[in-house]
N, C-alpha and C. Protein backbone atom coordinates (compact mmCIF):
# COMPACT_ATOMS: atom_id res chain seq x y z
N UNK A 1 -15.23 16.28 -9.34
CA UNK A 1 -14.74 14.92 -9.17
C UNK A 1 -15.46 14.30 -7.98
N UNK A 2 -15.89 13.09 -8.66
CA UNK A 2 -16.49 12.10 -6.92
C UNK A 2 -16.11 10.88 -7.01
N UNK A 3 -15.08 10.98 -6.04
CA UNK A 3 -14.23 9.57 -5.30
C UNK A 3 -15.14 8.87 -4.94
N UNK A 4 -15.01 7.39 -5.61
CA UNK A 4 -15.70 6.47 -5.09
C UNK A 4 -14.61 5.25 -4.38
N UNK A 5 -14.69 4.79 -2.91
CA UNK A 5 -12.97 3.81 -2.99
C UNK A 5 -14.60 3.02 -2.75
N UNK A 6 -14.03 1.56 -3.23
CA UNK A 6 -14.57 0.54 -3.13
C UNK A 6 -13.72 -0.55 -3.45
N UNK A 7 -14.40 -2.30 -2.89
CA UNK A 7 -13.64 -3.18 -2.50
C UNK A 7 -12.84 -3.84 -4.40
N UNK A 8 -11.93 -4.07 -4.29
CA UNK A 8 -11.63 -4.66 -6.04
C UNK A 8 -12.28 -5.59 -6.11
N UNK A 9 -12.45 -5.56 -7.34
CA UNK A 9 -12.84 -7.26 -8.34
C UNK A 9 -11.60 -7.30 -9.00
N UNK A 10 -11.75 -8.96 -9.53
CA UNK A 10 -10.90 -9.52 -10.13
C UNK A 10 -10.64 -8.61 -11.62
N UNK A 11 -11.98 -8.04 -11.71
CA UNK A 11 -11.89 -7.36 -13.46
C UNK A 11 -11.37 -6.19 -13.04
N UNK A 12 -11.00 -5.69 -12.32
CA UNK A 12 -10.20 -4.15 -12.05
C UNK A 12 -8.29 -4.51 -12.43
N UNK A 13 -7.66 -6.03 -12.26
CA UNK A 13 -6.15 -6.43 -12.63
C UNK A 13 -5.72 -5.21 -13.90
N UNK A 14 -6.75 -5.55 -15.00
CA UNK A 14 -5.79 -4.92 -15.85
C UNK A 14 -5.96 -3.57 -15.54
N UNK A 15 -6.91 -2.29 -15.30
CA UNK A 15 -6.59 -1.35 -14.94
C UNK A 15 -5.46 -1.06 -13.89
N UNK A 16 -5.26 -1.76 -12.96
CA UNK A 16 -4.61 -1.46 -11.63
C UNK A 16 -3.04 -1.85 -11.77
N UNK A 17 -2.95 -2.98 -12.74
CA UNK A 17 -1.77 -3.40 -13.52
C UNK A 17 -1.13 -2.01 -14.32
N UNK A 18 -2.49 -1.26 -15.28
CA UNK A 18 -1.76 -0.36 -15.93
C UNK A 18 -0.96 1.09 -15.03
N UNK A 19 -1.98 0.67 -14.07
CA UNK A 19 -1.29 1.58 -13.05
C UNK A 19 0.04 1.98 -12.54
N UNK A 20 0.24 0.72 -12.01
CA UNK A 20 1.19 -0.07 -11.69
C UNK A 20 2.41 0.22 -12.68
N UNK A 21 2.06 -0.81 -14.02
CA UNK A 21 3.16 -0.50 -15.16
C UNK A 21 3.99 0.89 -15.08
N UNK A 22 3.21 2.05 -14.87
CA UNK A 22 4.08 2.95 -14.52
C UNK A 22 5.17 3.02 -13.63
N UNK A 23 4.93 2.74 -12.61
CA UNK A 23 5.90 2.72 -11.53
C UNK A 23 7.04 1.93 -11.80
N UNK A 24 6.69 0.70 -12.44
CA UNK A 24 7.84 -0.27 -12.88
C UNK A 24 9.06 -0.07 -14.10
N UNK A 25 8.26 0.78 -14.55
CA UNK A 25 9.01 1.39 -15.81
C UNK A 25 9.53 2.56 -15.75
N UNK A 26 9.19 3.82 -15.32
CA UNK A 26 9.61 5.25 -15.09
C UNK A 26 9.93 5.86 -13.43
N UNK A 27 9.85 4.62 -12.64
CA UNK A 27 10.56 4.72 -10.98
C UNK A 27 10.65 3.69 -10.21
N UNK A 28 11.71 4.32 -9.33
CA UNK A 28 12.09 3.30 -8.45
C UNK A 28 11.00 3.70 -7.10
N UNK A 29 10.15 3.63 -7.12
CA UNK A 29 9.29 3.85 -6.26
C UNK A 29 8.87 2.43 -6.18
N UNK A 30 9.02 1.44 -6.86
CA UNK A 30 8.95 -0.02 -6.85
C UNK A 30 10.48 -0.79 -7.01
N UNK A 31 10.85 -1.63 -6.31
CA UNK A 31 12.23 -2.04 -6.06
C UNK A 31 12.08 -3.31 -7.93
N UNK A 32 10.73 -3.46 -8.24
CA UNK A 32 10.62 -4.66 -9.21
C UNK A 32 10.87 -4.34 -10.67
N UNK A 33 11.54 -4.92 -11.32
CA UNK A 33 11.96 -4.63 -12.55
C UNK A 33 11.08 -5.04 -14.06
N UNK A 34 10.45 -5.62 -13.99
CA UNK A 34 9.26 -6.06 -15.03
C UNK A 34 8.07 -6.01 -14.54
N UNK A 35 7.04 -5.63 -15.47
CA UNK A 35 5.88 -5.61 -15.20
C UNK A 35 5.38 -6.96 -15.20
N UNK A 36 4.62 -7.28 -14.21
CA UNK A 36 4.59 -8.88 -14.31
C UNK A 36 3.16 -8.73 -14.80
N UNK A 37 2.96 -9.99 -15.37
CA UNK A 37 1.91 -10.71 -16.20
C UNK A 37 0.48 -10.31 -15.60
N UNK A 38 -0.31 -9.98 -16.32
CA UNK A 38 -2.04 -9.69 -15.96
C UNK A 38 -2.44 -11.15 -14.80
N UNK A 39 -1.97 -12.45 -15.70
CA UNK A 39 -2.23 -13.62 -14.77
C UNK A 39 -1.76 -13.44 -13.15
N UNK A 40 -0.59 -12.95 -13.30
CA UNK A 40 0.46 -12.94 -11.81
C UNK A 40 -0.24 -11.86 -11.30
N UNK A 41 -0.43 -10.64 -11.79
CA UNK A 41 -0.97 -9.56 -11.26
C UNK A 41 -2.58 -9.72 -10.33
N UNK A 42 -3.18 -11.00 -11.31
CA UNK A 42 -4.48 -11.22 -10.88
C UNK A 42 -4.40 -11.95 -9.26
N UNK A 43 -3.44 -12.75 -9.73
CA UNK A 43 -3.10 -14.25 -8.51
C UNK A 43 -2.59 -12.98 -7.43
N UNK A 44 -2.39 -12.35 -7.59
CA UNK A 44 -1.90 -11.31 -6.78
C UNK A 44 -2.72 -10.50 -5.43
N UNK A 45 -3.34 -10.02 -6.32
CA UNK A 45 -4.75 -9.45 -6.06
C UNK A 45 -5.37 -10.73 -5.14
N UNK A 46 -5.72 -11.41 -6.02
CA UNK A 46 -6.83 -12.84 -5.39
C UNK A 46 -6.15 -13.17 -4.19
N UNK A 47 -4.33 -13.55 -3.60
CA UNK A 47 -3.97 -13.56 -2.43
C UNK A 47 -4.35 -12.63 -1.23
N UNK A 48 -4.05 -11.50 -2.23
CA UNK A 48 -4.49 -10.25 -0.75
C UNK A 48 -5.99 -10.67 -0.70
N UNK A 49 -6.37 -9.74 -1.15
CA UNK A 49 -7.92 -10.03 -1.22
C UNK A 49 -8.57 -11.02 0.18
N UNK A 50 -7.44 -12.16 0.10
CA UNK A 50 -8.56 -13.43 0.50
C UNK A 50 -8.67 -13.00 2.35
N UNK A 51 -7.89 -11.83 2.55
CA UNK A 51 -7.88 -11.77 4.16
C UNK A 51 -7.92 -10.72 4.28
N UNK A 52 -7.11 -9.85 3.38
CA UNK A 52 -6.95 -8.06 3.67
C UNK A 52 -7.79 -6.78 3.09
N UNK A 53 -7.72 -5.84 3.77
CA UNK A 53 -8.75 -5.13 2.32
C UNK A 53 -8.06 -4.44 1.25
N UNK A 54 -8.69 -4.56 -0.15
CA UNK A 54 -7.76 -4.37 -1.10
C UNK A 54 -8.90 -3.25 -1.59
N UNK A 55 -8.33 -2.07 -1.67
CA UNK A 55 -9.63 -0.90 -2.28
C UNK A 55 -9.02 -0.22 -3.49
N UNK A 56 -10.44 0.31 -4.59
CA UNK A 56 -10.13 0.89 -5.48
C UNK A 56 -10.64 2.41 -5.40
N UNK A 57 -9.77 3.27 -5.91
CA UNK A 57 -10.44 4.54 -5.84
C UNK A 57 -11.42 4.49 -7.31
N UNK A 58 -12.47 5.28 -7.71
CA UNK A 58 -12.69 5.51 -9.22
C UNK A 58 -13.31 6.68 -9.03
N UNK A 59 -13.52 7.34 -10.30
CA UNK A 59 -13.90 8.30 -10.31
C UNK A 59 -15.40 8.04 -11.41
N UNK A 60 -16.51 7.98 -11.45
CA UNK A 60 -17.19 7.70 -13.23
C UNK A 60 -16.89 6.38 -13.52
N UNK A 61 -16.31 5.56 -12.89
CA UNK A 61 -15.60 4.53 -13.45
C UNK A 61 -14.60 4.05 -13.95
N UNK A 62 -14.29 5.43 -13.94
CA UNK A 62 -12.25 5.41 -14.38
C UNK A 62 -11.72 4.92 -12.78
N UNK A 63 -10.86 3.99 -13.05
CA UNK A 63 -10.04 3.87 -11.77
C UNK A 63 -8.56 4.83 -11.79
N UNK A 64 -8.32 5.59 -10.57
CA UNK A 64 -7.41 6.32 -10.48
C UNK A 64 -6.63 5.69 -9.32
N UNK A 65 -6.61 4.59 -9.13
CA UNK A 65 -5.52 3.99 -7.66
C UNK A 65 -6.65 3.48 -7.10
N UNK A 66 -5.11 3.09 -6.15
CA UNK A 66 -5.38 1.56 -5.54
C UNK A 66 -4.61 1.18 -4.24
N UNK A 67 -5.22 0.84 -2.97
CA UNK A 67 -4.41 0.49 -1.43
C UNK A 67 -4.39 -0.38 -1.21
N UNK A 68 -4.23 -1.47 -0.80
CA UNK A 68 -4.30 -2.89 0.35
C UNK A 68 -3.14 -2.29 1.34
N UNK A 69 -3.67 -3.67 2.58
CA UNK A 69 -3.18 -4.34 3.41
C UNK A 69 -2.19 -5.78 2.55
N UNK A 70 -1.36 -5.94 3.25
CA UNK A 70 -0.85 -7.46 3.33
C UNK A 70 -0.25 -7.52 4.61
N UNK A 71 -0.17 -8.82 4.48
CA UNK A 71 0.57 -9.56 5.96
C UNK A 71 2.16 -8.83 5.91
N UNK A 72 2.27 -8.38 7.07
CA UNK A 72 3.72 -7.89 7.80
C UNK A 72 4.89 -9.06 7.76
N UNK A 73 4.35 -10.02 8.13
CA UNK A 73 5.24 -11.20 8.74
C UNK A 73 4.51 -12.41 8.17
N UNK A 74 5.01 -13.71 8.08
CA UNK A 74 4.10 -14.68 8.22
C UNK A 74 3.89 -15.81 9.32
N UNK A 75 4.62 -15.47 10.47
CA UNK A 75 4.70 -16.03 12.06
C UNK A 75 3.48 -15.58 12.36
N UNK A 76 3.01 -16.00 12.97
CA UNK A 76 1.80 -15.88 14.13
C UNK A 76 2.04 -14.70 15.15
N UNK A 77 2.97 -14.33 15.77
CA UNK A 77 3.20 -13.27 16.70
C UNK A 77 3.06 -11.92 15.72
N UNK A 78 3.25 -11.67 14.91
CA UNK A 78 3.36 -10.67 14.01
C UNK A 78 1.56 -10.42 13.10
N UNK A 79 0.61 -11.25 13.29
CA UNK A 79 -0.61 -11.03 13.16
C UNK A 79 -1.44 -9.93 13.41
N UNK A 80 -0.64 -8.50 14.28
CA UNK A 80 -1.73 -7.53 14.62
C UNK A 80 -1.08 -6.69 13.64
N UNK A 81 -0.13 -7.07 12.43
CA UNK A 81 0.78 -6.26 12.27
C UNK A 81 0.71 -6.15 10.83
N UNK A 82 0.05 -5.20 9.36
CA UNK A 82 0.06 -5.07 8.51
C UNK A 82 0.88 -4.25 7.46
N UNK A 83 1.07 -4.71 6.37
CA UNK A 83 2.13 -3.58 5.81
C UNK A 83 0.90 -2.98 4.43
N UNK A 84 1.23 -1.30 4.56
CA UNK A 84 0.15 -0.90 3.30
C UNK A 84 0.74 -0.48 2.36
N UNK A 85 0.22 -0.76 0.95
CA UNK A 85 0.83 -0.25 -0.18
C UNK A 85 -0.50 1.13 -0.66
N UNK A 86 -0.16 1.64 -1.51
CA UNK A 86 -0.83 2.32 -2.57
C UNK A 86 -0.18 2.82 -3.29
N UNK A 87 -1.03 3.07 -4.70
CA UNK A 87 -0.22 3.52 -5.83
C UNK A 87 -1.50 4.00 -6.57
N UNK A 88 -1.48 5.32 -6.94
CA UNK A 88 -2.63 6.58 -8.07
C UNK A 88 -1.75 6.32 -9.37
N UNK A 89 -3.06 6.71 -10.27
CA UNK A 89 -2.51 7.16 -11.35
C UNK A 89 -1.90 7.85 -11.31
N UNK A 90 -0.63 8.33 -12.64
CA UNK A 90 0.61 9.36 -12.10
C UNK A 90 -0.47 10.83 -12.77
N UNK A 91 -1.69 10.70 -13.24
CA UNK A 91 -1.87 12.04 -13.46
C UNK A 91 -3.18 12.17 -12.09
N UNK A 92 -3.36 11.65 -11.37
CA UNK A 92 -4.01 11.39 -10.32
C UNK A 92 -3.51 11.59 -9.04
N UNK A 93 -2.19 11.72 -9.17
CA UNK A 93 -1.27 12.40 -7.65
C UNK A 93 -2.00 13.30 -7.15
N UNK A 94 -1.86 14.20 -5.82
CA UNK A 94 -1.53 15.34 -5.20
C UNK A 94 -3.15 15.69 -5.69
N UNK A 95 -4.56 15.10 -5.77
CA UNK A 95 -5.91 15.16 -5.44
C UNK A 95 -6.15 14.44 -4.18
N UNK A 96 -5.69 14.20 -3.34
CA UNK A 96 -6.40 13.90 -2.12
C UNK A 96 -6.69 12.21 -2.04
N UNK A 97 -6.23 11.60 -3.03
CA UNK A 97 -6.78 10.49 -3.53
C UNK A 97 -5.88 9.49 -2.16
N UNK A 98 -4.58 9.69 -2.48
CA UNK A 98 -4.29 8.41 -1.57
C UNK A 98 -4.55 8.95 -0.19
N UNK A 99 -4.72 10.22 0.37
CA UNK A 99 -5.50 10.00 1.78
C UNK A 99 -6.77 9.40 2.09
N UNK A 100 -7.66 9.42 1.28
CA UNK A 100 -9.02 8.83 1.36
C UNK A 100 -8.67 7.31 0.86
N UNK A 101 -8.19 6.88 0.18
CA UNK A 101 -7.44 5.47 0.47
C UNK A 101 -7.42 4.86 1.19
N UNK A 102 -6.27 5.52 1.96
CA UNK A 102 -5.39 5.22 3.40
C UNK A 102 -6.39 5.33 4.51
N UNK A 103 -7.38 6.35 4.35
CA UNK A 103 -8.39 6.51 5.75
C UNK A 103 -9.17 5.14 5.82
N UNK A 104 -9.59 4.94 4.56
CA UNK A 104 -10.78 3.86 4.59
C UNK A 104 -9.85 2.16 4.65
N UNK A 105 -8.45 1.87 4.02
CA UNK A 105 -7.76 1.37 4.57
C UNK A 105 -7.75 1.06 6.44
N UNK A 106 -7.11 1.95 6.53
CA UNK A 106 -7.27 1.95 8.11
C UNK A 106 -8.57 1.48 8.76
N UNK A 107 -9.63 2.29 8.56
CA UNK A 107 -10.67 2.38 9.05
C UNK A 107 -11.50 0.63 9.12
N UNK A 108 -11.27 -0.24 8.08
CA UNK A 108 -11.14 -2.02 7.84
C UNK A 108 -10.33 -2.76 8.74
N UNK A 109 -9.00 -2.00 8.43
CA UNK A 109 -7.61 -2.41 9.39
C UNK A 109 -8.47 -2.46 10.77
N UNK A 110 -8.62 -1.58 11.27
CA UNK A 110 -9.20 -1.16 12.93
C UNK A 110 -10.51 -2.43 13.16
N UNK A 111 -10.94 -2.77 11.95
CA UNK A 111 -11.91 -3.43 12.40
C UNK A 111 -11.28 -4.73 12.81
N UNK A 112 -10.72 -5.34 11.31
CA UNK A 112 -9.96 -6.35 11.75
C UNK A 112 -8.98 -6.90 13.12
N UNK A 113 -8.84 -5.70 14.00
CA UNK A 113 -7.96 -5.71 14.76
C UNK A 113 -6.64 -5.49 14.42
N UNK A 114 -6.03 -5.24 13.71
CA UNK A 114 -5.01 -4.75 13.17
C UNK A 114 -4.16 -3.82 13.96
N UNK A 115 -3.11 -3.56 14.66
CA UNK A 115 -2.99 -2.20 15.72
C UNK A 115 -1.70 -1.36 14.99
N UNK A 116 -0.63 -2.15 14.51
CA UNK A 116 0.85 -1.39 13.70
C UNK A 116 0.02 -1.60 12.03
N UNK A 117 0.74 -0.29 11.68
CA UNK A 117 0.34 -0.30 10.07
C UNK A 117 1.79 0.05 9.69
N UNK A 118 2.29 -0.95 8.87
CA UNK A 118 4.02 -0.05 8.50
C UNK A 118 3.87 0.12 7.14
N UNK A 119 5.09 0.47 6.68
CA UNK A 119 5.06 0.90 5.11
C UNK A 119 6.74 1.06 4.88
N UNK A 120 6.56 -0.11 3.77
CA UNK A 120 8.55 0.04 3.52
C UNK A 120 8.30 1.27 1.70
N UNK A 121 9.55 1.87 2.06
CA UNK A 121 9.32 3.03 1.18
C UNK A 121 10.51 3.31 0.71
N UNK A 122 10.65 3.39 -0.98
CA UNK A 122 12.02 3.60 -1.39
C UNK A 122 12.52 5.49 -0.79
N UNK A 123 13.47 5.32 -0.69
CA UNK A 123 13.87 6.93 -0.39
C UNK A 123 15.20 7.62 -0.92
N UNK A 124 15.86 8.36 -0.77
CA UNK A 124 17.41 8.66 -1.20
C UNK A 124 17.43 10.01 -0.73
N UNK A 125 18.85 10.23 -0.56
CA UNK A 125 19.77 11.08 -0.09
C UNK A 125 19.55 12.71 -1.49
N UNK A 126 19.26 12.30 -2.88
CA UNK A 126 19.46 13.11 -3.37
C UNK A 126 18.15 12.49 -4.85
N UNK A 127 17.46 13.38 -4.39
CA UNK A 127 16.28 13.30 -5.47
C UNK A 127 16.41 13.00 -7.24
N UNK A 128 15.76 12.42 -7.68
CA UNK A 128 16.31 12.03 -9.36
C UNK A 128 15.27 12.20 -9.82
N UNK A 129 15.07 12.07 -11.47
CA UNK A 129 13.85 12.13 -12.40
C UNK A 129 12.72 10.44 -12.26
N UNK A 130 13.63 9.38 -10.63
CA UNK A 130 13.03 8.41 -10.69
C UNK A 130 12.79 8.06 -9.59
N UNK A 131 13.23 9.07 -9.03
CA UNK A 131 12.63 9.08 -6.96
C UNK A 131 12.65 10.29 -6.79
N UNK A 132 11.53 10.62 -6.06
CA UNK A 132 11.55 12.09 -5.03
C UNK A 132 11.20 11.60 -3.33
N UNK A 133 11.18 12.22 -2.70
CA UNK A 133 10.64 11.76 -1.10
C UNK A 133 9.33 12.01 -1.02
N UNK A 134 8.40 11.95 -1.55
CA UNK A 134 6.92 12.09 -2.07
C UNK A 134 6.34 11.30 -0.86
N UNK A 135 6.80 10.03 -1.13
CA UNK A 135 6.56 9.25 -0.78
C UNK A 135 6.05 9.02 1.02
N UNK A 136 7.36 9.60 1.74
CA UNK A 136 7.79 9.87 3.04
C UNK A 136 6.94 10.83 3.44
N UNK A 137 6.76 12.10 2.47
CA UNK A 137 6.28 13.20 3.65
C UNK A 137 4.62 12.91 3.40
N UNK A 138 3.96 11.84 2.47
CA UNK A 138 2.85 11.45 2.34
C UNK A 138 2.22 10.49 3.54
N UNK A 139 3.43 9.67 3.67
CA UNK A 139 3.52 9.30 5.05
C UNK A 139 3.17 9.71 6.20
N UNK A 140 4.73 10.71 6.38
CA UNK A 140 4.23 11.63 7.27
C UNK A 140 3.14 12.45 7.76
N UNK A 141 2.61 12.77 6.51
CA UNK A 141 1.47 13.72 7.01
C UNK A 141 0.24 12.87 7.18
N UNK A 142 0.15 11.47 7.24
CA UNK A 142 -0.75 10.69 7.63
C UNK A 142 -0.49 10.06 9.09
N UNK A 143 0.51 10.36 9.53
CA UNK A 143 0.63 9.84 11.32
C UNK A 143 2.42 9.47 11.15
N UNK A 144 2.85 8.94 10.27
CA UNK A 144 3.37 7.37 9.86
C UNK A 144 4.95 8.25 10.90
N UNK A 145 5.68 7.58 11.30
CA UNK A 145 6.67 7.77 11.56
C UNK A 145 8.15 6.59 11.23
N UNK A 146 8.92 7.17 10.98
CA UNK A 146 10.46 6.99 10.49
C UNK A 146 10.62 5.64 11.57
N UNK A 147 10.96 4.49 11.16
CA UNK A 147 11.29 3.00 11.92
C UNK A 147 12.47 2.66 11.90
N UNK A 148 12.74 2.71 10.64
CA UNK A 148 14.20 1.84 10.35
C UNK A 148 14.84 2.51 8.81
N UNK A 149 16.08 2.30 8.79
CA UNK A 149 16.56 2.81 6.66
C UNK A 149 17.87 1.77 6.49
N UNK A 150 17.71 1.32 5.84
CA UNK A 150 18.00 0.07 4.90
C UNK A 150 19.19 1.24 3.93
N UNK A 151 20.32 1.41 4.00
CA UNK A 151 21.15 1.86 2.76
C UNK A 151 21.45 1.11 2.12
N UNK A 152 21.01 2.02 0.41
CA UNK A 152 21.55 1.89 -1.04
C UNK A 152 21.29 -0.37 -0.90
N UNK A 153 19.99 -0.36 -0.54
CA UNK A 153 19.36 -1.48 -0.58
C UNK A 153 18.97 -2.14 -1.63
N UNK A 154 18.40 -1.04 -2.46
CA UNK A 154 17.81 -1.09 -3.88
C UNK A 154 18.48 -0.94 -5.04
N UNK A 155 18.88 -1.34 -6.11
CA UNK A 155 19.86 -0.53 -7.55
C UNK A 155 18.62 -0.88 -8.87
N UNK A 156 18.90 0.54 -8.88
CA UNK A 156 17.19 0.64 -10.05
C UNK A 156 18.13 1.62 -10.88
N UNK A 157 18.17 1.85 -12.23
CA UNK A 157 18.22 2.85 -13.21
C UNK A 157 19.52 3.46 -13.17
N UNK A 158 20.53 1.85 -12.71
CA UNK A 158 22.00 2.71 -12.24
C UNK A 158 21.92 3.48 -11.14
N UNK A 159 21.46 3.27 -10.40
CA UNK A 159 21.57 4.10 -9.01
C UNK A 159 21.11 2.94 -7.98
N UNK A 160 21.81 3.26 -6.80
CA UNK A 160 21.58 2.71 -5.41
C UNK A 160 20.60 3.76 -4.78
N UNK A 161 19.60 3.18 -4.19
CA UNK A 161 18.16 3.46 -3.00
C UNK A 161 18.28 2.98 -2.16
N UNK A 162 17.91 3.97 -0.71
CA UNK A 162 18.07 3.24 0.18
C UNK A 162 16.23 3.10 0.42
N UNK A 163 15.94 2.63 1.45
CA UNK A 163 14.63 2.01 1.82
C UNK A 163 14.29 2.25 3.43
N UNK A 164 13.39 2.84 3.59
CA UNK A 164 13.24 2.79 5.02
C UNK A 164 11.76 2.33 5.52
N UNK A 165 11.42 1.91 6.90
CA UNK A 165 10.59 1.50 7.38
C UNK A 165 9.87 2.60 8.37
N UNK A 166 8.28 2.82 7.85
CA UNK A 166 7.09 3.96 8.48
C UNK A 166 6.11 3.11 9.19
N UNK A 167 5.73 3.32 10.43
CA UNK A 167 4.44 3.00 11.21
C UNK A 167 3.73 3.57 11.47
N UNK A 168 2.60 3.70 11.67
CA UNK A 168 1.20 4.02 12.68
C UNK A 168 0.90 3.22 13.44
N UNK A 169 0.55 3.68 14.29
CA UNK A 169 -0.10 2.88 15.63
C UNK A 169 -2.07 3.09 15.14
N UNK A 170 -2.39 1.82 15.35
CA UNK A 170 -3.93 1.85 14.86
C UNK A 170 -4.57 1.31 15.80
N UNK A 171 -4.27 1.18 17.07
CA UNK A 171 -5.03 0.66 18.63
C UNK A 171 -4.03 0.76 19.57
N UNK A 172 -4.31 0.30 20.64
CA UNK A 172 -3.74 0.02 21.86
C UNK A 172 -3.15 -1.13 21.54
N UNK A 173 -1.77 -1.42 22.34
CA UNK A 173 -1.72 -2.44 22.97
C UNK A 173 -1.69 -3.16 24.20
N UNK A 174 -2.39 -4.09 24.49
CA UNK A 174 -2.90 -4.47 25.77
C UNK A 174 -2.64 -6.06 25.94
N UNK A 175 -2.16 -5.95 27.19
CA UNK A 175 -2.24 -7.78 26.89
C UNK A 175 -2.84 -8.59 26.67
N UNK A 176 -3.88 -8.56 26.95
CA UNK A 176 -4.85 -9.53 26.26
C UNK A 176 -5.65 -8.93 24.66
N UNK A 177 -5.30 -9.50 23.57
CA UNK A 177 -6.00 -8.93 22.58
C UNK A 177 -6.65 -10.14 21.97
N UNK A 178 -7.72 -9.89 20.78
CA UNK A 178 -8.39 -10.12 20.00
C UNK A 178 -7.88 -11.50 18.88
N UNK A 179 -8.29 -12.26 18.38
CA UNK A 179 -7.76 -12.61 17.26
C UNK A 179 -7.77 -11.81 16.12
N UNK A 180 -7.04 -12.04 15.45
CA UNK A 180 -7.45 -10.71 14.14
C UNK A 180 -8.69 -11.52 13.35
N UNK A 181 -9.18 -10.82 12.75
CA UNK A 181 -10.08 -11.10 12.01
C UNK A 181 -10.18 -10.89 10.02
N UNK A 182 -10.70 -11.61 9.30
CA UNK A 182 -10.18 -11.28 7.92
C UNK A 182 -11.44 -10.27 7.52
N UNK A 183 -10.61 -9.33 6.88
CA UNK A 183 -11.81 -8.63 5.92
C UNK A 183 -13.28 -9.08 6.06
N UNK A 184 -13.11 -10.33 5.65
CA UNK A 184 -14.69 -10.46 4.67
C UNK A 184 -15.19 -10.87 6.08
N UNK A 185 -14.72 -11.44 7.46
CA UNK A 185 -15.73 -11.62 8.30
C UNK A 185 -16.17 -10.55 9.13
N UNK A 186 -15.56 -9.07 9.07
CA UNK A 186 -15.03 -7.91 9.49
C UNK A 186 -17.05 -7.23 8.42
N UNK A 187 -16.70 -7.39 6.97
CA UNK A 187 -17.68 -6.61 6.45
C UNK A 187 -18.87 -7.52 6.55
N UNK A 188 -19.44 -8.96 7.04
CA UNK A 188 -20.58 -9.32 7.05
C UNK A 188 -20.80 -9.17 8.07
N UNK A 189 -20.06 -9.03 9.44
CA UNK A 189 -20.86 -8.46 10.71
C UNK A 189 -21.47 -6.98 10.66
């Protein structure tokens, strides 16, 4: 196998959608209940995109997952401050895939100036066929530490989820900092 992560195109939606579709349908690892539209999915994409980095893993050309950044907040004080998603194919788990993700994630993040990386994450008290803590100790074993937990926040599949909040620290903070910077002016320097 050779991981390729690189930046998305617009023509990657419907793969990354089908991706996706899983999660929406067979777990609460997503709080959202319909798979939304290729169009919405695209407009989706095209928002992040326009500031954050949005990467694809592939393998040959098969895409196996997918990371961004998005905005934390949308105040101005909250600007050094990003929230990351990712989501693999479900037969694509537990290869190494979303750490090399997450590294090269980061590694954009840092450029941008970016310094907190959080991550809101469904979780529960007692594991089901539609949550495990996968999620958390994937986290964990990437820096991320335990912020905040939101109880039985979520109700997916007849069941209540609770939700908690993970950070990394990705710089210093110092008083005088940087403006952040977007992606794309980050990769033409």
């Amino acid at each position: 196998m050779s991981i390729r992560i690189r930046e998305v195109a617009l023509e990657d939606a419907a793969d990354l959608l089908q991706i996706y579709a899983y999660y929406v349908e067979k777990t609460a690892i997503t709080f959202e209940y319909e798979i939304p539209s290729l169009e919405e999915f695209q407009g989706r994409i095209q928002k992040i995109s326009a500031f954050y980095p949005y990467l694809v893993a592939e393998d040959e050309g098969t895409i196996l997952g997918y990371a961004y950044a998005s905005s934390f907040h949308p105040r101005a004080a909250y600007a050094w401050s990003a929230e990351a998603t990712v989501y693999l194919s479900n037969t694509a788990r537990g290869a190494g895939i979303g750490r090399l993700l997450y590294e090269q994630l980061e590694n954009r993040l840092k450029k941008m100036g970016v310094l907190n990386l959080n991550a809101c994450i469904a979780t529960t008290d007692h594991e089901d066929p539609y949550l495990t803590n996968g999620s958390q100790k994937f986290h964990e074993a990437l820096g991320f530490r335990l912020v905040g937990k939101f109880h039985q926040s979520g109700y997916k599949f007849q069941t209540w989820y609770d939700m908690i909040w993970m950070e990394k620290m990705l710089g210093e903070h110092t008083r005088q900092v940087n403006p952040i910077k977007s992606i794309h002016d980050c990769l033409l320097s």
